[in-house]
C-alpha atoms as a PDB file:
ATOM      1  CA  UNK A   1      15.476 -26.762  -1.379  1.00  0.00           C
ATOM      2  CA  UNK A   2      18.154 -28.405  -3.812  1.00  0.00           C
ATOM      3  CA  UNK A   3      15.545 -28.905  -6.936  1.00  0.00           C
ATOM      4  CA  UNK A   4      15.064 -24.686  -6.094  1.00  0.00           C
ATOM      5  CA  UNK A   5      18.613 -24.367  -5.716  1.00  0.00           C
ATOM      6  CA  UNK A   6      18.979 -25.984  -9.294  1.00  0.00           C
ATOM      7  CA  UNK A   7      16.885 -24.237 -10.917  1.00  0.00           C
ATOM      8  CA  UNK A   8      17.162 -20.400  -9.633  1.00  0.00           C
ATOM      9  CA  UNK A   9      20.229 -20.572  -8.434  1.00  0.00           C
ATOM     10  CA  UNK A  10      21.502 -19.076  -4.915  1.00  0.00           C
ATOM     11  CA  UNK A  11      18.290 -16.845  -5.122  1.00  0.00           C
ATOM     12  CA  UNK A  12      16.443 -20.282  -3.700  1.00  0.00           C
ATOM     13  CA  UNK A  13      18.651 -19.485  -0.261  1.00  0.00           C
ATOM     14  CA  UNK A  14      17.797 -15.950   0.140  1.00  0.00           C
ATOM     15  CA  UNK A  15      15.297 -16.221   3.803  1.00  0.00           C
ATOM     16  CA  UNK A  16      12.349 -13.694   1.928  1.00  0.00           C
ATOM     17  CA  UNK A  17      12.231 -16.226  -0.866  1.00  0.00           C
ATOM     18  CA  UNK A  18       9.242 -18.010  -0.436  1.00  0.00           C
ATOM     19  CA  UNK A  19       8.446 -19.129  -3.974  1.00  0.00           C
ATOM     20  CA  UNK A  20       4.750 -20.575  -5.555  1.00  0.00           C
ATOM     21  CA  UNK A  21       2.699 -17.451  -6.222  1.00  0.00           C
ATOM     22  CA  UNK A  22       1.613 -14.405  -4.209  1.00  0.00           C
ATOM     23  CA  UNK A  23      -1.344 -14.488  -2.023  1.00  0.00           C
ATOM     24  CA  UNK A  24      -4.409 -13.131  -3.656  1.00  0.00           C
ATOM     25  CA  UNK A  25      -6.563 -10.106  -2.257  1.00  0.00           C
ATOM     26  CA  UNK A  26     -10.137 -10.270  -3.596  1.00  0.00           C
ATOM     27  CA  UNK A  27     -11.996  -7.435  -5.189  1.00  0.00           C
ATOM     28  CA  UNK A  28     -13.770  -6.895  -1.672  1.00  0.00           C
ATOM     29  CA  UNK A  29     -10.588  -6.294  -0.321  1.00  0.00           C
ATOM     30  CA  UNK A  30      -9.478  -4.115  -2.613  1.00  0.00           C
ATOM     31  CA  UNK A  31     -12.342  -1.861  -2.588  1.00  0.00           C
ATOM     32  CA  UNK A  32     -12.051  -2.318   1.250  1.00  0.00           C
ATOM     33  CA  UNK A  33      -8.626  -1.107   0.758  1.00  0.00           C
ATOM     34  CA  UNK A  34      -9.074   1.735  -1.830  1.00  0.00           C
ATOM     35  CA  UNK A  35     -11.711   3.397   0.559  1.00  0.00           C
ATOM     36  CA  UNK A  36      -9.750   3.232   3.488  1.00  0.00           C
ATOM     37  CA  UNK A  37      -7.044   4.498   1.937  1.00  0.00           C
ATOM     38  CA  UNK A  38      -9.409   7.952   0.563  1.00  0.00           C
ATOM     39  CA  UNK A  39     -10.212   8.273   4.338  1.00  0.00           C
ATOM     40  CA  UNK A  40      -8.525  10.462   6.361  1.00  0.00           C
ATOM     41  CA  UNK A  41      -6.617   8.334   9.427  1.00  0.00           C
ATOM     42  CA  UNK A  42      -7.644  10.452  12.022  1.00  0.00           C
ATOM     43  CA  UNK A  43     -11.638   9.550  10.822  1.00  0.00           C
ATOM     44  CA  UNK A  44     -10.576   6.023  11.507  1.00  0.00           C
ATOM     45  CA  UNK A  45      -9.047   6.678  15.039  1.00  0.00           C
ATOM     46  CA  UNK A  46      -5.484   6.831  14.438  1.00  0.00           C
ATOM     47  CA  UNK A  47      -3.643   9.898  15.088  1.00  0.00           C
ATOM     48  CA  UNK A  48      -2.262  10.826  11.806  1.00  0.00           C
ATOM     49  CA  UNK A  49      -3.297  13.475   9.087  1.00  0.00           C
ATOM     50  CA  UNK A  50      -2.546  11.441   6.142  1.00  0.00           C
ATOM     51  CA  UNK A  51      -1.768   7.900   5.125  1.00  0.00           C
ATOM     52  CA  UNK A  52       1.734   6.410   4.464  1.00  0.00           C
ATOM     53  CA  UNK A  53       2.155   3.043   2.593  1.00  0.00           C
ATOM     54  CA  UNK A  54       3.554   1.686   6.158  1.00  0.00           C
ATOM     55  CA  UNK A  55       0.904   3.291   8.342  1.00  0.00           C
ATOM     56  CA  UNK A  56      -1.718   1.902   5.931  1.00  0.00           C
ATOM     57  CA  UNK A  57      -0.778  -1.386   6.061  1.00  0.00           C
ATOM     58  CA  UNK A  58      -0.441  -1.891   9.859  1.00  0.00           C
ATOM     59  CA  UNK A  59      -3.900   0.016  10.055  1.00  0.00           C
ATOM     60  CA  UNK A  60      -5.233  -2.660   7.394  1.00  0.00           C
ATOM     61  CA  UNK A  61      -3.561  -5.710   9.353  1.00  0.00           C
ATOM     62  CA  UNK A  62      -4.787  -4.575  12.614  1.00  0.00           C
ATOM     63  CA  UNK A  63      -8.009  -3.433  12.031  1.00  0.00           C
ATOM     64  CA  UNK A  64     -10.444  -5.916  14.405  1.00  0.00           C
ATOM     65  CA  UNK A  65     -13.680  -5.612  12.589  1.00  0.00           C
ATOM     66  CA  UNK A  66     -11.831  -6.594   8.822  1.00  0.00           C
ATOM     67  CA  UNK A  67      -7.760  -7.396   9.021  1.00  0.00           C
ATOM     68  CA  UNK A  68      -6.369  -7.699   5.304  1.00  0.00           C
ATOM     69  CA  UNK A  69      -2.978  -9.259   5.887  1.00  0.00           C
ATOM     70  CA  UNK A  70      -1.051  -6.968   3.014  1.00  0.00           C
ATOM     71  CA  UNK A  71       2.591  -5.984   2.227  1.00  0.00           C
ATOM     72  CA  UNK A  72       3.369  -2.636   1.140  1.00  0.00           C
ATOM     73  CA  UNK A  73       4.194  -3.259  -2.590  1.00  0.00           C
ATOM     74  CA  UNK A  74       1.255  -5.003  -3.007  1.00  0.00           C
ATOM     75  CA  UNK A  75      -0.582  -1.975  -1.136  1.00  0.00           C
ATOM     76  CA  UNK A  76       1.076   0.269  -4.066  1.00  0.00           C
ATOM     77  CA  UNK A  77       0.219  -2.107  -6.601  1.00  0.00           C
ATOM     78  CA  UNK A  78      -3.216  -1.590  -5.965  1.00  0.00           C
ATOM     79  CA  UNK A  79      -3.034   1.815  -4.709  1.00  0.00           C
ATOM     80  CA  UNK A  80      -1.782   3.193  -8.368  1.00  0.00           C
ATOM     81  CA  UNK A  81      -4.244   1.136 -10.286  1.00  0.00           C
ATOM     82  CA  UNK A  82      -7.305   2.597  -8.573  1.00  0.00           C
ATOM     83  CA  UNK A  83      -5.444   5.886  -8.939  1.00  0.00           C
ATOM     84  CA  UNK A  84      -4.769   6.517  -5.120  1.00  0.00           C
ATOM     85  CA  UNK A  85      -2.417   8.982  -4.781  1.00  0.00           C
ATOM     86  CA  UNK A  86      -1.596  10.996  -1.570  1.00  0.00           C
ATOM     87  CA  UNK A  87       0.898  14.078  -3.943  1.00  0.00           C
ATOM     88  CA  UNK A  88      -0.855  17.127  -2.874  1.00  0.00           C
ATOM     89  CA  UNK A  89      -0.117  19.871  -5.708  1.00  0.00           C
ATOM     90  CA  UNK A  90       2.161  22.725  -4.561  1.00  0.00           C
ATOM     91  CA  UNK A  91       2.022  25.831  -6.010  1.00  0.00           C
ATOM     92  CA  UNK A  92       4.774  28.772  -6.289  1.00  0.00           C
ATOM     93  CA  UNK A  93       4.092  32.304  -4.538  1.00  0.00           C
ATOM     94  CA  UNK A  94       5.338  33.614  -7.601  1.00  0.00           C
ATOM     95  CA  UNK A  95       2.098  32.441  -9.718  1.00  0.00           C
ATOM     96  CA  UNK A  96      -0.153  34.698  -8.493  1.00  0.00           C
ATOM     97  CA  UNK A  97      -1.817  37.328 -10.587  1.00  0.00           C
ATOM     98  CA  UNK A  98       0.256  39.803 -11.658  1.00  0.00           C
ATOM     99  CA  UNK A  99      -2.697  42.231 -12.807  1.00  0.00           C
ATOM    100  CA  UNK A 100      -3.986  41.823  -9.175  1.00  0.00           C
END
């Protein structure tokens, strides 16, 4: 802890700082991740309409038959690079056609 403190400072004391590198997810886990994340929750037995970054990682932590141990920046790190997006598009009454 003092050769950390040394070098980074009082960041070394902070309790989330864990330092070395990130746990990696392998590309099966990402694709495991990326298609659970296209299906809808309530497919997969839980009783929700669509996916939140918090919902989908407990899902992906608890799930018995594959449990991917995730956080949820890391979730929407790999969420946005496979494109992943849960934004529906709204559109305005006012855009209907005026000719009909």
């Amino acid at each position: 802890m003092i050769h950390a403190f040394n070098e980074i400072g009082l960041r070394a004391l902070s309790p989330q700082w864990a330092g070395g590198r990130s746990r990696r997810i392998s590309d099966d886990d990402e694709a495991f991740i990326v298609a659970t994340a296209k299906a809808r929750p309530s497919i997969l037995g839980w009783p929700f309409t669509w996916w939140s970054r918090r919902i989908l990682a407990d899902y992906l932590t608890t799930d018995a038959d594959r449990p991917v141990a995730i956080g949820r920046e890391r979730l929407r790190q790999i969420l946005r690079r496979n494109d992943v997006s849960w934004q529906r598009t709204r559109t305005r009454k006012e855009a209907k056609d005026p000719g009909g």
